[in-house]
PDB file of N, CA and C in Angstrom:
ATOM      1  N   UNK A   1       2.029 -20.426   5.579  1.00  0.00           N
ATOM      2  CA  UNK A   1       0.882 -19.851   6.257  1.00  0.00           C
ATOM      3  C   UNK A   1       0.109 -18.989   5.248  1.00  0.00           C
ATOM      4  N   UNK A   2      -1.041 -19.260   5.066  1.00  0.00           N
ATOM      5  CA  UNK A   2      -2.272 -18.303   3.888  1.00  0.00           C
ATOM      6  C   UNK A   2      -2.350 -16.995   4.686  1.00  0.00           C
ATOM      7  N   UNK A   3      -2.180 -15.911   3.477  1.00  0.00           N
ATOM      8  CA  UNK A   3      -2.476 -14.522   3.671  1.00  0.00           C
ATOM      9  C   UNK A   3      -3.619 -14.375   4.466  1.00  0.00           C
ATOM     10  N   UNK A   4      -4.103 -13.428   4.958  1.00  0.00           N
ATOM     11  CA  UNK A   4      -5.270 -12.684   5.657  1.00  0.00           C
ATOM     12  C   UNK A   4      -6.525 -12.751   4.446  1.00  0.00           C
ATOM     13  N   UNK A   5      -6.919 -12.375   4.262  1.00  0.00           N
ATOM     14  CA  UNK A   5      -8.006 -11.774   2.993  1.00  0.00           C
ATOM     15  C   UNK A   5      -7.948  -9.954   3.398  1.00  0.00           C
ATOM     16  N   UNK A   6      -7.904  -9.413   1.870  1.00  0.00           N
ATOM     17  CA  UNK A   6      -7.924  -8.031   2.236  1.00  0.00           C
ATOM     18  C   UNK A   6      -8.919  -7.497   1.897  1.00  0.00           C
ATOM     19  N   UNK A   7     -10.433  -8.272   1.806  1.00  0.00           N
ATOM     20  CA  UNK A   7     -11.459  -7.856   1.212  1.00  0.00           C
ATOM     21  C   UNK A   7     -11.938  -8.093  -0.205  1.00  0.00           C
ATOM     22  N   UNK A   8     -12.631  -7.394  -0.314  1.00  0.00           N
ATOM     23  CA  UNK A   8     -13.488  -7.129  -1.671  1.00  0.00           C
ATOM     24  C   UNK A   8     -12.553  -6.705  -2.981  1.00  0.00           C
ATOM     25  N   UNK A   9     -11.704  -7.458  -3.705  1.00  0.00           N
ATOM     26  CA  UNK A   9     -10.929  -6.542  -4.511  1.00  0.00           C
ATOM     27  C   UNK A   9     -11.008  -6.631  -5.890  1.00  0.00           C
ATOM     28  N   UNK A  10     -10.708  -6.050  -6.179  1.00  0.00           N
ATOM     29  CA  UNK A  10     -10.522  -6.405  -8.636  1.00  0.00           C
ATOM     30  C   UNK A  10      -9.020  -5.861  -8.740  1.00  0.00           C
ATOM     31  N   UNK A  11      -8.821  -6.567  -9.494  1.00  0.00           N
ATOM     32  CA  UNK A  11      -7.425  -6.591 -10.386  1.00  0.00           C
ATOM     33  C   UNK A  11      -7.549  -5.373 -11.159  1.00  0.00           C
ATOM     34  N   UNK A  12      -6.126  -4.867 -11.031  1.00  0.00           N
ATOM     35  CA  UNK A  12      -6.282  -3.514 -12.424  1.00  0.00           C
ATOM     36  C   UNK A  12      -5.128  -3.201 -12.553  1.00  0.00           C
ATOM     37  N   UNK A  13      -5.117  -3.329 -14.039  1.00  0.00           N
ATOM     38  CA  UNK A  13      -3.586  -3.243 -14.705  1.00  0.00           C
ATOM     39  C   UNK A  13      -3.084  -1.912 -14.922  1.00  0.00           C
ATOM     40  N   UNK A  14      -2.042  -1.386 -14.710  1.00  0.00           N
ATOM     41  CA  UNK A  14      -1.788   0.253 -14.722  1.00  0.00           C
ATOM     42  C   UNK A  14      -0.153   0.050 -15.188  1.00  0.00           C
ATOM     43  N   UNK A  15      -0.113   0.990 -16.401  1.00  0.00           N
ATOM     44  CA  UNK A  15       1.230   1.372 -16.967  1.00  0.00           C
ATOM     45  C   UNK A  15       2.011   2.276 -16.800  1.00  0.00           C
ATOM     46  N   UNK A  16       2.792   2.645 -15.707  1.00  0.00           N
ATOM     47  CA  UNK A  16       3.463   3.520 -15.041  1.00  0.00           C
ATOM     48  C   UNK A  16       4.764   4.050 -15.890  1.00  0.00           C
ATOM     49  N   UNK A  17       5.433   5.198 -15.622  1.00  0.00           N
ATOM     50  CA  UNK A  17       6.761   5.778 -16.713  1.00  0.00           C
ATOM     51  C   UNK A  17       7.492   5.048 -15.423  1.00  0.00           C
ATOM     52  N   UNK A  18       9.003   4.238 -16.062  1.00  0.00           N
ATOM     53  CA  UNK A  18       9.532   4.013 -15.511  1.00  0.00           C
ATOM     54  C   UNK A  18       9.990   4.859 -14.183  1.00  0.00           C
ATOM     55  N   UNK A  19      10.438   6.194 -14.257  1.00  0.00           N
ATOM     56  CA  UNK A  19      11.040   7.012 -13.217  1.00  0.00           C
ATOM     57  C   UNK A  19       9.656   7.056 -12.152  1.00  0.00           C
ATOM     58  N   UNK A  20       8.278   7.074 -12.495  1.00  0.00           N
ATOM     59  CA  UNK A  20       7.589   7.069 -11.128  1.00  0.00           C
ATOM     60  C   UNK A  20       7.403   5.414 -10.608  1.00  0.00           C
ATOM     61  N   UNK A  21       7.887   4.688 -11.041  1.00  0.00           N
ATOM     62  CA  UNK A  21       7.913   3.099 -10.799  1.00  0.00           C
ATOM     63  C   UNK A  21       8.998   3.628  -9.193  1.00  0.00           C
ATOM     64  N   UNK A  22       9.846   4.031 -10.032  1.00  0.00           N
ATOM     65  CA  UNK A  22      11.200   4.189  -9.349  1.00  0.00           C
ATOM     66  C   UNK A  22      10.929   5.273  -7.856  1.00  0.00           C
ATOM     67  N   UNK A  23      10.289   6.170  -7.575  1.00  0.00           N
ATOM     68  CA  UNK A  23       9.973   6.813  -7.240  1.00  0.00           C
ATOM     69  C   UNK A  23       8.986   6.066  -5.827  1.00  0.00           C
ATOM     70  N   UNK A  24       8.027   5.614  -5.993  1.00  0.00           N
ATOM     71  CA  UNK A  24       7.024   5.153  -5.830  1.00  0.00           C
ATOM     72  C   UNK A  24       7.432   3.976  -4.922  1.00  0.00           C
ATOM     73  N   UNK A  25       8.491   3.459  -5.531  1.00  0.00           N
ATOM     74  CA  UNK A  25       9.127   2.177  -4.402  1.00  0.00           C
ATOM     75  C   UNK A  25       9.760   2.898  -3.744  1.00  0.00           C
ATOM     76  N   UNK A  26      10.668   3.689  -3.836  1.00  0.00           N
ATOM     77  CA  UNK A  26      11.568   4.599  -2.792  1.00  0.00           C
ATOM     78  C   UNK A  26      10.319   5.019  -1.541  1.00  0.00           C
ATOM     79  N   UNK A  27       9.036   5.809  -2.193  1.00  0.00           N
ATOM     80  CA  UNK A  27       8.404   6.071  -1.020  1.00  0.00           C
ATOM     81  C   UNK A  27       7.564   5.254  -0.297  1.00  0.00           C
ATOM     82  N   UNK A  28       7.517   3.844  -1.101  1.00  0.00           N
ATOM     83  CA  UNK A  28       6.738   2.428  -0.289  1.00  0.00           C
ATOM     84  C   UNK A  28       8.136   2.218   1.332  1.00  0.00           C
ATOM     85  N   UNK A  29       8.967   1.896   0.043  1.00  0.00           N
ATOM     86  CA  UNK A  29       9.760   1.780   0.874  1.00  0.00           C
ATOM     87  C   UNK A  29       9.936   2.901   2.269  1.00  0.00           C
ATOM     88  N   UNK A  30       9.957   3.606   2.515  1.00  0.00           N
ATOM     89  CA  UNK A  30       9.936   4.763   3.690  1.00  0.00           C
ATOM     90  C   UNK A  30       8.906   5.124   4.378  1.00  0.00           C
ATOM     91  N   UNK A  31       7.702   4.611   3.332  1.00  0.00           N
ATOM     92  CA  UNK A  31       6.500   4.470   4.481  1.00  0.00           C
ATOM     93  C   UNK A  31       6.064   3.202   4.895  1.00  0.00           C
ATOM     94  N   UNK A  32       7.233   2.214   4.868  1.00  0.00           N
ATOM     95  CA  UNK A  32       7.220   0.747   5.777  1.00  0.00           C
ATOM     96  C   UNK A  32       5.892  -0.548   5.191  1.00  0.00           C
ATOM     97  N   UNK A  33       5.556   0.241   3.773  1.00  0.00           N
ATOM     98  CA  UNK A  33       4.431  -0.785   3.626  1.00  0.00           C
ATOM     99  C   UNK A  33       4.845  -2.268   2.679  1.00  0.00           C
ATOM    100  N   UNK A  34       4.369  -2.936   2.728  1.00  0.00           N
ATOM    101  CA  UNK A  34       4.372  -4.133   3.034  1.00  0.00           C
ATOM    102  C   UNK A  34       4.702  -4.467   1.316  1.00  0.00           C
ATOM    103  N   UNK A  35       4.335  -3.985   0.372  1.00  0.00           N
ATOM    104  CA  UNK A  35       4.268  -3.937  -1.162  1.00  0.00           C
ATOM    105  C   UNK A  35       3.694  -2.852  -1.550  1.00  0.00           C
ATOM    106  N   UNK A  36       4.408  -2.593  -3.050  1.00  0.00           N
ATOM    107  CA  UNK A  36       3.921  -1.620  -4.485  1.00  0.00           C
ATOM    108  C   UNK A  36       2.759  -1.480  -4.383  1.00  0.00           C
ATOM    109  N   UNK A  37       2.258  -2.748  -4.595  1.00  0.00           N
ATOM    110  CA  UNK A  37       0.386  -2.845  -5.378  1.00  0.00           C
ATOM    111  C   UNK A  37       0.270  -2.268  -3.722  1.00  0.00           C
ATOM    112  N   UNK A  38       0.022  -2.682  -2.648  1.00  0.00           N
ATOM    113  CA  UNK A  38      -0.893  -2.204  -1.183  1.00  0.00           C
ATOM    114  C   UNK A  38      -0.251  -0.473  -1.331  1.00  0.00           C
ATOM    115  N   UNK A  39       0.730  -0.463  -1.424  1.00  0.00           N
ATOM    116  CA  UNK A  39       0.829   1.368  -1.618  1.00  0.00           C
ATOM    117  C   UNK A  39       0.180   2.089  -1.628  1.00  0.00           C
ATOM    118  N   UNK A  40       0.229   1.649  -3.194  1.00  0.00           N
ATOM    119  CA  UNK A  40      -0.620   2.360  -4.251  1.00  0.00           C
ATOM    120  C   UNK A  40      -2.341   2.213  -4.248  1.00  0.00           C
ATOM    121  N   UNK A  41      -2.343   0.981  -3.821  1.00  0.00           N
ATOM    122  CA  UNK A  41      -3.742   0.892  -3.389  1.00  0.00           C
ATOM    123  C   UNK A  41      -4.494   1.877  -2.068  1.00  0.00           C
ATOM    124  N   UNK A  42      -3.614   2.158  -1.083  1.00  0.00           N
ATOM    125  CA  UNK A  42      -3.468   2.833  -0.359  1.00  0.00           C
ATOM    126  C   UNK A  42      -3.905   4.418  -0.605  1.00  0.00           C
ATOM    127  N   UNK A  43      -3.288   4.765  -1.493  1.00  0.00           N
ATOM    128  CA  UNK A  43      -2.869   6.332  -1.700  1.00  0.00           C
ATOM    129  C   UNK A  43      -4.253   6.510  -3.143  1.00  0.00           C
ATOM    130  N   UNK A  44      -4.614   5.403  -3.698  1.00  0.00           N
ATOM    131  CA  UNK A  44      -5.725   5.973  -4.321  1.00  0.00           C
ATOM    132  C   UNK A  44      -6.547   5.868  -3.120  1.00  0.00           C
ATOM    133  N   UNK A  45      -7.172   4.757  -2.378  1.00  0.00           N
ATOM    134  CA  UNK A  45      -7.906   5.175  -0.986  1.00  0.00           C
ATOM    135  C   UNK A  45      -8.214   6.174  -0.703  1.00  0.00           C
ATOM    136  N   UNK A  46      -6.699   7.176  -0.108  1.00  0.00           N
ATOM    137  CA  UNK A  46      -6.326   8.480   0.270  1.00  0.00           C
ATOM    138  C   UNK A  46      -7.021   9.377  -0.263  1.00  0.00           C
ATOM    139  N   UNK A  47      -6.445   9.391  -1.689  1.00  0.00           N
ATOM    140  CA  UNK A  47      -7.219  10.662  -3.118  1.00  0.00           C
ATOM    141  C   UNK A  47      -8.372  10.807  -3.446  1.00  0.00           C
ATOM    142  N   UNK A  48      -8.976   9.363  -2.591  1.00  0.00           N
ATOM    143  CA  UNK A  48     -10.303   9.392  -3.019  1.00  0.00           C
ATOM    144  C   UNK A  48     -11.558   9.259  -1.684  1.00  0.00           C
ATOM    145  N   UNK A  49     -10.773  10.231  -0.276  1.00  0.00           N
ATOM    146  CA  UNK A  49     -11.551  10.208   0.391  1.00  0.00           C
ATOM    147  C   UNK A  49     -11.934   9.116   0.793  1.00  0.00           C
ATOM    148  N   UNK A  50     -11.324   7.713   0.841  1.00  0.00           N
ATOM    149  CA  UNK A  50     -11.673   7.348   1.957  1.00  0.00           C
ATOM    150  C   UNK A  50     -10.563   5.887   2.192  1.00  0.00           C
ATOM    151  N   UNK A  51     -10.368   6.706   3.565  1.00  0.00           N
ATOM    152  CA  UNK A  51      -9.104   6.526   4.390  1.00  0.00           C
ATOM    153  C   UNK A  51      -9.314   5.026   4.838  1.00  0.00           C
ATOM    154  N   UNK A  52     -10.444   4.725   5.072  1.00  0.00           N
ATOM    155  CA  UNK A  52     -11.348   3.638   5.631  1.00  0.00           C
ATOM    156  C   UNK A  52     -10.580   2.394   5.162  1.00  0.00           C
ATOM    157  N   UNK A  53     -10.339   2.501   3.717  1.00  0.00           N
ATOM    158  CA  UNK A  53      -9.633   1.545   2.689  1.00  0.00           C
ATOM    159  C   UNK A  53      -8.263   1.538   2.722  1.00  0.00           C
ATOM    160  N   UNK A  54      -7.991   2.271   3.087  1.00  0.00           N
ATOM    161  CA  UNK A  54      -6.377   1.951   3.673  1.00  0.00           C
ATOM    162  C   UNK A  54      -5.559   1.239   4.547  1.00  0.00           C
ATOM    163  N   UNK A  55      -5.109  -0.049   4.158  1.00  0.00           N
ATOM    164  CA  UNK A  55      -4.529  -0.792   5.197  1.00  0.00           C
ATOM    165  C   UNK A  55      -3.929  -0.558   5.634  1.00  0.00           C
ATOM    166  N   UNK A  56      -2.829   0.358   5.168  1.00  0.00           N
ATOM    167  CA  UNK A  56      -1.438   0.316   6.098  1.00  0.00           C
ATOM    168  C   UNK A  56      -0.817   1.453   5.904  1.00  0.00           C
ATOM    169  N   UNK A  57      -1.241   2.463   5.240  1.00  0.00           N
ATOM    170  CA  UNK A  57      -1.002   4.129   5.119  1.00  0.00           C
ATOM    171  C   UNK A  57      -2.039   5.206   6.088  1.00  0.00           C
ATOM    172  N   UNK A  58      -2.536   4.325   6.893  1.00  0.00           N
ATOM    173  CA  UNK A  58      -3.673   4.703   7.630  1.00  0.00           C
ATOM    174  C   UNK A  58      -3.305   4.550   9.420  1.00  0.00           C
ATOM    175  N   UNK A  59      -2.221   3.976   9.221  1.00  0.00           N
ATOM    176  CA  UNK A  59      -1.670   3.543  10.854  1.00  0.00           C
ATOM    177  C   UNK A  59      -1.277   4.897  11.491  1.00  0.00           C
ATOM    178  N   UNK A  60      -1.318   5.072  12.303  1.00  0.00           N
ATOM    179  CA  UNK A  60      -0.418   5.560  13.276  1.00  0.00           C
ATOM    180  C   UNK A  60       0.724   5.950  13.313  1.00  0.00           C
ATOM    181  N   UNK A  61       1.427   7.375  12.586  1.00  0.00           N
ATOM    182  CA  UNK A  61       2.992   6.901  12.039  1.00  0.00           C
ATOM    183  C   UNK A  61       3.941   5.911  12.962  1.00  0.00           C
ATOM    184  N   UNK A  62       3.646   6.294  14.442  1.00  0.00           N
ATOM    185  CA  UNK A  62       4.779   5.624  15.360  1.00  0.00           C
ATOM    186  C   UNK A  62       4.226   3.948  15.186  1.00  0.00           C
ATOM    187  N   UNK A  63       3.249   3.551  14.858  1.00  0.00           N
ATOM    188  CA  UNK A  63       3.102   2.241  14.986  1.00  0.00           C
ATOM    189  C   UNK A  63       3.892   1.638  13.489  1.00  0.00           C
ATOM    190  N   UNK A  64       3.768   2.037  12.575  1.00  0.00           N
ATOM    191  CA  UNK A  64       4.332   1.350  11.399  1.00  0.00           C
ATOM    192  C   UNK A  64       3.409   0.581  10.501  1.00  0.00           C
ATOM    193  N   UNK A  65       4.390  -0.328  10.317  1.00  0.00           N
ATOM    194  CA  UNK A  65       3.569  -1.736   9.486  1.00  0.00           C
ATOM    195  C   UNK A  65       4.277  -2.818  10.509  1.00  0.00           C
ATOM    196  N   UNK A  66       3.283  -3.933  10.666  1.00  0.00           N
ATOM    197  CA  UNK A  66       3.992  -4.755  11.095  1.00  0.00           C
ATOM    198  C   UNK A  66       4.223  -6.290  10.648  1.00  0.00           C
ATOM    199  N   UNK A  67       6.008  -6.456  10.887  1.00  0.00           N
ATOM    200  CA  UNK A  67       6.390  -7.355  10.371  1.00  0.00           C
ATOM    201  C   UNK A  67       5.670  -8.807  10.084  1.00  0.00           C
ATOM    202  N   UNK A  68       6.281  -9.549   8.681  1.00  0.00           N
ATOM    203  CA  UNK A  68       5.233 -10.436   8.366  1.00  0.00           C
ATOM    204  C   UNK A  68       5.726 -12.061   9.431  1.00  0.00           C
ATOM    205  N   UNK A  69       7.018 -11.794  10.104  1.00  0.00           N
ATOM    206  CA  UNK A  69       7.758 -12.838  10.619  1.00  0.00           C
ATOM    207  C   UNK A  69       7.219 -13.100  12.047  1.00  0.00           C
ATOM    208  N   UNK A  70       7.207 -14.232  12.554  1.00  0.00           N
ATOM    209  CA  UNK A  70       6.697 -14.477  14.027  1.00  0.00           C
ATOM    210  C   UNK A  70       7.981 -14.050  14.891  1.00  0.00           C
TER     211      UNK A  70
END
């Protein structure tokens, strides 16, 4: 089944220190999102005022993310 489209996007390569790699998945992981790259994509959104761009750090805490399985 083909992904959704998530919009308008560009590629951008970013070189992280290993320990916030590490870090960074621990808190993907706990805030239920779906992948690294949408995270992080997420949380610059956030930093940069606008929430609008946030797919899935933008929910509802009690709603979550929701699963990709039928």
């Amino acid at each position: 089944m083909p992904m959704p489209s998530k919009g308008d996007r560009k590629p951008l390569t970013v070189r992280l220190p290993s320990e916030l790699i590490k870090s960074l998945e621990a808190q993907r992981s706990s805030a239920g999102a779906t992948s690294l790259s949408q995270y992080v994509s997420d949380l610059l959104a956030i930093a940069s005022d606008r929430e609008d761009l946030a797919l899935e750090l933008n929910r509802v805490h009690d709603q979550g993310v929701l699963p990709l399985t039928a």
